[in-house]
Each structure stands twice: as structure tokens, then as C-alpha cells.
PDB file of N, CA and C in Angstrom:
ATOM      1  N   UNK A   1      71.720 136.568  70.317  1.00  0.00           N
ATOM      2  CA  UNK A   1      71.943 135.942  69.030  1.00  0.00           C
ATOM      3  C   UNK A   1      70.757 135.045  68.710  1.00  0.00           C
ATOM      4  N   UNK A   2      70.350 134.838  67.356  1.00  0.00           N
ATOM      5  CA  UNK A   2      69.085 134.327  66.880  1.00  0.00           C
ATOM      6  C   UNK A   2      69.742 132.992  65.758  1.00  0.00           C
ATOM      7  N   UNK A   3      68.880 131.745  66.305  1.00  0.00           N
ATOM      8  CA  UNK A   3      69.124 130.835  65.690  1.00  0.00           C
ATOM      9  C   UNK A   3      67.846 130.384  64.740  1.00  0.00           C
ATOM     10  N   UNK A   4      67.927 129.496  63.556  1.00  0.00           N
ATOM     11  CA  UNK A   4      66.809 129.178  63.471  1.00  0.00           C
ATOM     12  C   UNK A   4      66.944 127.321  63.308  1.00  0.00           C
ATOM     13  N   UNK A   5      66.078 127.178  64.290  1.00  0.00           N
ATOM     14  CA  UNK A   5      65.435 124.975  64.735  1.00  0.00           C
ATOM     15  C   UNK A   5      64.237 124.832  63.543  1.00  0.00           C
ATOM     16  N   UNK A   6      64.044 123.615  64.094  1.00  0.00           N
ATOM     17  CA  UNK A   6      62.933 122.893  63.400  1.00  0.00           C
ATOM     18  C   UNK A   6      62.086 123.291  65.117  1.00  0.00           C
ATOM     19  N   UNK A   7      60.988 122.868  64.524  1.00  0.00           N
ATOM     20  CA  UNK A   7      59.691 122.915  65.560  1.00  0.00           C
ATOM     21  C   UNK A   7      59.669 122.183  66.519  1.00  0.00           C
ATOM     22  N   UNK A   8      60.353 121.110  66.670  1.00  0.00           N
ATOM     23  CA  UNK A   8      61.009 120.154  67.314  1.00  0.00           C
ATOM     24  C   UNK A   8      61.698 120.271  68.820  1.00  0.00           C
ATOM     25  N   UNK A   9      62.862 121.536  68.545  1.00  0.00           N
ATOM     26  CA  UNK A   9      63.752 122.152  68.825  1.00  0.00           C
ATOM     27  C   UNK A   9      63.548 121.924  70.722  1.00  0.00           C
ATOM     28  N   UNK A  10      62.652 122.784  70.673  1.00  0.00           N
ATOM     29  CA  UNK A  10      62.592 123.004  72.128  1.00  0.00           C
ATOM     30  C   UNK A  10      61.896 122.225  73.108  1.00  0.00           C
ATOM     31  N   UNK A  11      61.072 121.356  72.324  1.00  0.00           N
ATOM     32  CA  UNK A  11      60.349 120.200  73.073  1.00  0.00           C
ATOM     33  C   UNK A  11      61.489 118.817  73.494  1.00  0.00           C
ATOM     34  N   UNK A  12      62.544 118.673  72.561  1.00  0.00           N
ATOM     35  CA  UNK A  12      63.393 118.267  73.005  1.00  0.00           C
ATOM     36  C   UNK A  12      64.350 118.541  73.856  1.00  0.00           C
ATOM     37  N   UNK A  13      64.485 119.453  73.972  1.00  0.00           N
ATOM     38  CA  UNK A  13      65.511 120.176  75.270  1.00  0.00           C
ATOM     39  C   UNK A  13      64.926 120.383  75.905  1.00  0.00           C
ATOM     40  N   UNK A  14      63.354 120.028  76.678  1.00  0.00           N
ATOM     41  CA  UNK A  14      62.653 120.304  77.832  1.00  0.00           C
ATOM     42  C   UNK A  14      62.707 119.047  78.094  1.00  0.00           C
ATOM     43  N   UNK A  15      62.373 117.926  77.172  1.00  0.00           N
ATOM     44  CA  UNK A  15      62.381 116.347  77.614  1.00  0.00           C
ATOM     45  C   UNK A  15      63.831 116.135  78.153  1.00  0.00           C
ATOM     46  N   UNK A  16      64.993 116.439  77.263  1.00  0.00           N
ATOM     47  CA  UNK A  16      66.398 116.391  78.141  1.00  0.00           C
ATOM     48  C   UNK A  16      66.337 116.774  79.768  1.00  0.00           C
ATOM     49  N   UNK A  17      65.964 118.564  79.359  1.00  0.00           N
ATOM     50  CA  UNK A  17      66.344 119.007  81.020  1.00  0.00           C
ATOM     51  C   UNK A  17      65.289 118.419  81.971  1.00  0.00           C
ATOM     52  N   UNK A  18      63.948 117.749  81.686  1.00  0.00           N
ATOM     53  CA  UNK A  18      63.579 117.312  82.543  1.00  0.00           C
ATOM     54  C   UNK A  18      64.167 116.289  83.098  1.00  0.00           C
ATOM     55  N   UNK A  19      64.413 115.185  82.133  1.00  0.00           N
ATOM     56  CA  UNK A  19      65.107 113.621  82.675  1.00  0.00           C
ATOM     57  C   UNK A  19      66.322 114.456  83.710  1.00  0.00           C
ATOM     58  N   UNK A  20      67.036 115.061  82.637  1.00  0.00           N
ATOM     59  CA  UNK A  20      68.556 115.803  83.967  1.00  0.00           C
ATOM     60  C   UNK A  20      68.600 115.808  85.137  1.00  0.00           C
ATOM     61  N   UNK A  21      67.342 116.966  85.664  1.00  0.00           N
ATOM     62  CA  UNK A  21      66.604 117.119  86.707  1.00  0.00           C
ATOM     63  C   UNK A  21      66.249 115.921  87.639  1.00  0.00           C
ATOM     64  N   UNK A  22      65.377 115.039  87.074  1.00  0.00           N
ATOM     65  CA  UNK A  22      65.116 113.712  87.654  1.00  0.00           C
ATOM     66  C   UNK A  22      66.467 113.388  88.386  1.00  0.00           C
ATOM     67  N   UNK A  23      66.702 112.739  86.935  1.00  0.00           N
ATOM     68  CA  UNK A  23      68.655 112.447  88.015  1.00  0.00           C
ATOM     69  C   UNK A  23      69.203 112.814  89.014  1.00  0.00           C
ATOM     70  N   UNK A  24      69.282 114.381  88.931  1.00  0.00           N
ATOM     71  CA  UNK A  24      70.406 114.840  90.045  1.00  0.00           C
ATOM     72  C   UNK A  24      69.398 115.351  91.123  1.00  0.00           C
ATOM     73  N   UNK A  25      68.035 115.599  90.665  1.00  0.00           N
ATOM     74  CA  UNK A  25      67.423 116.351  92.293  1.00  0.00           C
ATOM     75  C   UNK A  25      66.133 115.914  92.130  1.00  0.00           C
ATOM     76  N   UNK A  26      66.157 114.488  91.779  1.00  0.00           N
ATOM     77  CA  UNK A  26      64.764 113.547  92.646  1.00  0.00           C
ATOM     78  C   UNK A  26      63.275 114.478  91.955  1.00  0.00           C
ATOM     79  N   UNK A  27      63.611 115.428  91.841  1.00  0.00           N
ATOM     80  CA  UNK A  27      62.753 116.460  90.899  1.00  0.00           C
ATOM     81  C   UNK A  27      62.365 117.163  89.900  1.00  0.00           C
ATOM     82  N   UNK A  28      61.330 117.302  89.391  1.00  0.00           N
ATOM     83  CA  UNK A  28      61.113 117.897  87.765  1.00  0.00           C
ATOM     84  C   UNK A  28      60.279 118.602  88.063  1.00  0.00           C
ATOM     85  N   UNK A  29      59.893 119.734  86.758  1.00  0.00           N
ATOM     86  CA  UNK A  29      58.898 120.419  86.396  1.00  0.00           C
ATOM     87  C   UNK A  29      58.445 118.837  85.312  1.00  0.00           C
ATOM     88  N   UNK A  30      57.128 118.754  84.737  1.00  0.00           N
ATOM     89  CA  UNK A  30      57.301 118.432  83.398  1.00  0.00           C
ATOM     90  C   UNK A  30      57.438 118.445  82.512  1.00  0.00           C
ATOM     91  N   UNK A  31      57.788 118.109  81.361  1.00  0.00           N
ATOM     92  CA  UNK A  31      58.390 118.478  79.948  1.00  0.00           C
ATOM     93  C   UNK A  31      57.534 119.059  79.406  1.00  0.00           C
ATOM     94  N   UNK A  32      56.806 119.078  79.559  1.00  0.00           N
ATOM     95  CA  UNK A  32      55.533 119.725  78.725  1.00  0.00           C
ATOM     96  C   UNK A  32      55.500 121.462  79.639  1.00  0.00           C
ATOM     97  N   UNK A  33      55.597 121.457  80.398  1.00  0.00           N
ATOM     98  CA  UNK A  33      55.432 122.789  81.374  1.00  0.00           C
ATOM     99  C   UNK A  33      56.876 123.790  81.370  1.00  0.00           C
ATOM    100  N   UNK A  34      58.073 122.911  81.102  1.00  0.00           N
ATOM    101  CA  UNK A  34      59.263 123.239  80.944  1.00  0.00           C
ATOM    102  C   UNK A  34      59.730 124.264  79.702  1.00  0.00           C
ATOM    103  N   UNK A  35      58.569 123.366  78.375  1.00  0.00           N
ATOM    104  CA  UNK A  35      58.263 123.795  77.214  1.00  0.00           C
ATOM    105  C   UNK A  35      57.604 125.213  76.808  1.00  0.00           C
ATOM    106  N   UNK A  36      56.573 124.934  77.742  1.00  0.00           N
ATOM    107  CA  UNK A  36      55.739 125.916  77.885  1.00  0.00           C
ATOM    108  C   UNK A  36      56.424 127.248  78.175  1.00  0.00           C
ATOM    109  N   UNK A  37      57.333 127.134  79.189  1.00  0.00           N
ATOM    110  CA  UNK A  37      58.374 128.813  79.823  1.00  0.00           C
ATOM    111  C   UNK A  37      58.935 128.644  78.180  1.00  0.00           C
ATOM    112  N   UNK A  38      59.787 127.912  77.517  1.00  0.00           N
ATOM    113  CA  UNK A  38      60.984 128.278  76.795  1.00  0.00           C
ATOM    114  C   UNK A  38      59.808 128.889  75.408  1.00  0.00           C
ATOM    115  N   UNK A  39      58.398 128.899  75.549  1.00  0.00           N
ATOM    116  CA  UNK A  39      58.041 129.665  74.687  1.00  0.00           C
ATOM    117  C   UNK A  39      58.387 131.093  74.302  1.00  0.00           C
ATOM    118  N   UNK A  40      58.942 131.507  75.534  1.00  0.00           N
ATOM    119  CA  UNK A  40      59.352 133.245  75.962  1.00  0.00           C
ATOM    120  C   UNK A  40      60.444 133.395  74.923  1.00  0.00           C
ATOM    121  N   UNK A  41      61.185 132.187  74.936  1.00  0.00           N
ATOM    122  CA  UNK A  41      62.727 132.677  73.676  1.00  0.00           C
ATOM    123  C   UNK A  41      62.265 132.038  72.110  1.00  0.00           C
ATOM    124  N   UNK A  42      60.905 132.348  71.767  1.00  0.00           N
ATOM    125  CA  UNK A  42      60.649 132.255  70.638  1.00  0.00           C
ATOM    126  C   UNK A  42      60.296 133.807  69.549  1.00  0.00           C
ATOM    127  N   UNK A  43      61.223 133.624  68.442  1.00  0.00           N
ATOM    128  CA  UNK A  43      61.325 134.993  68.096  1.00  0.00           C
ATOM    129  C   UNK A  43      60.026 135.401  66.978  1.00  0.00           C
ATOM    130  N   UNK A  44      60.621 134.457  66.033  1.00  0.00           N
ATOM    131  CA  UNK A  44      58.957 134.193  65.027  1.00  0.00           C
ATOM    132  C   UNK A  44      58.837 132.583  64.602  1.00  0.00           C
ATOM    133  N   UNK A  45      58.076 132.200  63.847  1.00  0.00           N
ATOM    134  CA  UNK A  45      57.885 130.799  63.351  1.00  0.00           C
ATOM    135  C   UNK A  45      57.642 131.115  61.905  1.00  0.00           C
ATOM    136  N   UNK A  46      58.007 130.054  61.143  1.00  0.00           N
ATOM    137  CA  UNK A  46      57.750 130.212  59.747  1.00  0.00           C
ATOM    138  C   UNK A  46      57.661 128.981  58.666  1.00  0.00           C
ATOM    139  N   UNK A  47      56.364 129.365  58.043  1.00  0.00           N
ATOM    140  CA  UNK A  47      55.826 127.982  57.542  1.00  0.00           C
ATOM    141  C   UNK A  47      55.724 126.493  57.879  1.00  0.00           C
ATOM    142  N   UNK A  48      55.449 126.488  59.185  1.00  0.00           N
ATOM    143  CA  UNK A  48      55.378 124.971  59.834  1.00  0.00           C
ATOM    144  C   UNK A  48      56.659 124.216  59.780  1.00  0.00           C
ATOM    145  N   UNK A  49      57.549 124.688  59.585  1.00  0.00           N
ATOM    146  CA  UNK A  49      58.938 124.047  59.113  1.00  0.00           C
ATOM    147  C   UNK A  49      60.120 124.357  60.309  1.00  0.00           C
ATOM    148  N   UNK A  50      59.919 125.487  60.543  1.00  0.00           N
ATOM    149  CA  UNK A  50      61.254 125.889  61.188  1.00  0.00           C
ATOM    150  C   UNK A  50      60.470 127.391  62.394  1.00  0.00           C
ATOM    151  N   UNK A  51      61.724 127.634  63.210  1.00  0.00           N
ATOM    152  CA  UNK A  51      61.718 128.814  63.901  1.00  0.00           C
ATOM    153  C   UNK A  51      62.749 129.460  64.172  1.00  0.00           C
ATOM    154  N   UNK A  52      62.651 131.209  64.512  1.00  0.00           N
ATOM    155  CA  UNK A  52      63.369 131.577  65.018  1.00  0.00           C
ATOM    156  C   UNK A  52      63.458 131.702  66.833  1.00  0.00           C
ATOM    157  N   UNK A  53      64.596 131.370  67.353  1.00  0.00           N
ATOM    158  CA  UNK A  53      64.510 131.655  68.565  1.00  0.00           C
ATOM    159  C   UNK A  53      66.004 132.231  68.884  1.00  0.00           C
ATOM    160  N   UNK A  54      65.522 132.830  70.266  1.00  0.00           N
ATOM    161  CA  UNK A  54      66.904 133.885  71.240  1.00  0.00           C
ATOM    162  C   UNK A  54      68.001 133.195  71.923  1.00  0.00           C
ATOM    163  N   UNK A  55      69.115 132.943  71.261  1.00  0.00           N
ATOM    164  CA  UNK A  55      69.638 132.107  72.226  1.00  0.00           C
ATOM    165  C   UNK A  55      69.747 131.653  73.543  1.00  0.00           C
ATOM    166  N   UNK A  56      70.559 133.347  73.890  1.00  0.00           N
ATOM    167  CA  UNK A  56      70.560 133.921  75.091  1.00  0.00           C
ATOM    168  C   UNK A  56      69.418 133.606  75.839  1.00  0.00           C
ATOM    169  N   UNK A  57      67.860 134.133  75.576  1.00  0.00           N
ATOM    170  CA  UNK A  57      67.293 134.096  76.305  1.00  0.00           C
ATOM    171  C   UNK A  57      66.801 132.594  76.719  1.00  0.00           C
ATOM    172  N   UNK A  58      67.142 131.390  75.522  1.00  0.00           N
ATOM    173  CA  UNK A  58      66.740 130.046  75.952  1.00  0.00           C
ATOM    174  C   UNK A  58      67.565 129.799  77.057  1.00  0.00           C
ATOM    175  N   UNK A  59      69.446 129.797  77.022  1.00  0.00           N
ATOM    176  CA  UNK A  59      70.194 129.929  77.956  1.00  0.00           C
ATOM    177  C   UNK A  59      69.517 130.261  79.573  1.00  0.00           C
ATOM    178  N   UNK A  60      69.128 131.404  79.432  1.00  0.00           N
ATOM    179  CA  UNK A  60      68.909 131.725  80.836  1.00  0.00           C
ATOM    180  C   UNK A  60      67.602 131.092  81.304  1.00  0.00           C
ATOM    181  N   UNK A  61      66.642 130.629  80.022  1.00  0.00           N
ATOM    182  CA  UNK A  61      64.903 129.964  80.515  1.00  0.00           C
ATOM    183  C   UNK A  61      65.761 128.740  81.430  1.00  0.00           C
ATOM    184  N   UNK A  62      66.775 127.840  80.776  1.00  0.00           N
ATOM    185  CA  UNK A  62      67.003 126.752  80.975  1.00  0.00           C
ATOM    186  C   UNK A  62      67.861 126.841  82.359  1.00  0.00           C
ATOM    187  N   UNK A  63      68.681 127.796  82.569  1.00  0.00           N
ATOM    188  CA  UNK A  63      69.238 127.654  84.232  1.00  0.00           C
ATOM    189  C   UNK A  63      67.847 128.189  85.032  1.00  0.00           C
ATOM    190  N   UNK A  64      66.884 128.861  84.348  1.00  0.00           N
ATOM    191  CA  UNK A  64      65.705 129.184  85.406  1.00  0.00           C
ATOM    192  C   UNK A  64      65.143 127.776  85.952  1.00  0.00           C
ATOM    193  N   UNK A  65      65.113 126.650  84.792  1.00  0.00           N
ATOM    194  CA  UNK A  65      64.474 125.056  84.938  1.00  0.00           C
ATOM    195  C   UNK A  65      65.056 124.786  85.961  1.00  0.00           C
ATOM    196  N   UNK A  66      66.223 124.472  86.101  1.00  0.00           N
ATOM    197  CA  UNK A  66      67.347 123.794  87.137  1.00  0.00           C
ATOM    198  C   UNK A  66      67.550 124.546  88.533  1.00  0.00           C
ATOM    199  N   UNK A  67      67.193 125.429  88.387  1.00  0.00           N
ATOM    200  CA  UNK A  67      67.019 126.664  89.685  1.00  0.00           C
ATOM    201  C   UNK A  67      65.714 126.027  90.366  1.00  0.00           C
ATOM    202  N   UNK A  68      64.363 126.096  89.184  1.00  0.00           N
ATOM    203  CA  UNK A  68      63.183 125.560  90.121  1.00  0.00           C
ATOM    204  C   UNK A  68      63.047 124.529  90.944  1.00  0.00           C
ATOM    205  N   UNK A  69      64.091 123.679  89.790  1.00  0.00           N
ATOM    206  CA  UNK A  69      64.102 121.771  90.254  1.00  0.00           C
ATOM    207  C   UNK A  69      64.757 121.743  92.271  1.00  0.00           C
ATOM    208  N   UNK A  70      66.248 122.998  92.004  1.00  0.00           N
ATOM    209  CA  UNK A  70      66.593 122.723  93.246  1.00  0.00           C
ATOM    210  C   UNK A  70      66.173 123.408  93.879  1.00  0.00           C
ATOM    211  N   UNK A  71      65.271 124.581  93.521  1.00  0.00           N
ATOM    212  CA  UNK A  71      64.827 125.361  94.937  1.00  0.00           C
ATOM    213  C   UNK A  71      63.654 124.551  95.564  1.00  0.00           C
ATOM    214  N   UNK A  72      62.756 123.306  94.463  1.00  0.00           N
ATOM    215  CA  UNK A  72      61.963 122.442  95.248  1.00  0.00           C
ATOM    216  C   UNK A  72      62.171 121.941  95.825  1.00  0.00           C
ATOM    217  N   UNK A  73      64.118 121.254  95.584  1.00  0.00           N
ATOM    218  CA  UNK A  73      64.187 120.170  96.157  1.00  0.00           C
ATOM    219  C   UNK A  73      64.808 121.058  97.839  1.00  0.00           C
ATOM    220  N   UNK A  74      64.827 121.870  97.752  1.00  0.00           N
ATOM    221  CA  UNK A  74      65.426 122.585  99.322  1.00  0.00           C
ATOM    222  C   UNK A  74      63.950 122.117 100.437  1.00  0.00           C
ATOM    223  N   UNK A  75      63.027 122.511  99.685  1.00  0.00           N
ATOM    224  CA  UNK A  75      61.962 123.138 100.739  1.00  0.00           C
ATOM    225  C   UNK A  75      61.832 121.890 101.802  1.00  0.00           C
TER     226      UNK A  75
END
């Protein structure tokens, strides 16, 4: 399913899941790098205003975040 954000969108939900991360497992990617993967669930952009993105596929970028945080924190 395809939503459409402001440009905004996903830089804020990388700053969230990073702090999250912090919290519960002492560990982060950074927000900026976090950002960078959830580029993959971007569908198109249009006129500096807004975007389309994949739900689904943000869904699964974002348990990939929380997967990295604790498979660091194992090692």
C-alpha cells in the first residue's frame, strides 16, 4: 500500500527509531544512516512538497533497524 508524506516523513521516523534503539539496546545506527536504508521504500517524489512511499516496505526497513541495533548489541 502507497502513502503519500511530506519530505519530512522519514527523517523523522529514523530520529524516533534511533532514540528507541538508544533506550532499549545501549545501541544505534544513526539517524541519518537509518534514513539513508528507508530510502528503498520511496516510490516517487513530487514537487518538493510531498512523496510517495511503500508502506509495507517502510514496515519491514524499520524491523530491519531494530534487528541491526540487537544483533550489535549480541556480539
Amino acid at each position: 500500500m502507497s502513502k503519500y508524506v511530506d519530505l519530512k516523513y522519514l527523517d523523522r521516523i529514523a530520529k524516533r527509531l534511533e532514540k528507541s534503539n538508544l533506550k532499549k539496546y545501549h545501541k544505534s545506527l544513526t539517524w541519518g544512516s537509518i534514513s539513508n536504508h528507508f530510502n528503498a521504500c520511496i516510490v516517487d517524489v513530487y514537487d518538493n512538497s510531498c512523496m510517495l512511499i511503500d508502506e509495507k516496505k517502510l514496515k519491514e526497513l524499520k524491523a530491519d533497524m531494530v534487528e541491526k541495533a540487537v544483533e550489535d548489541d549480541n556480539c
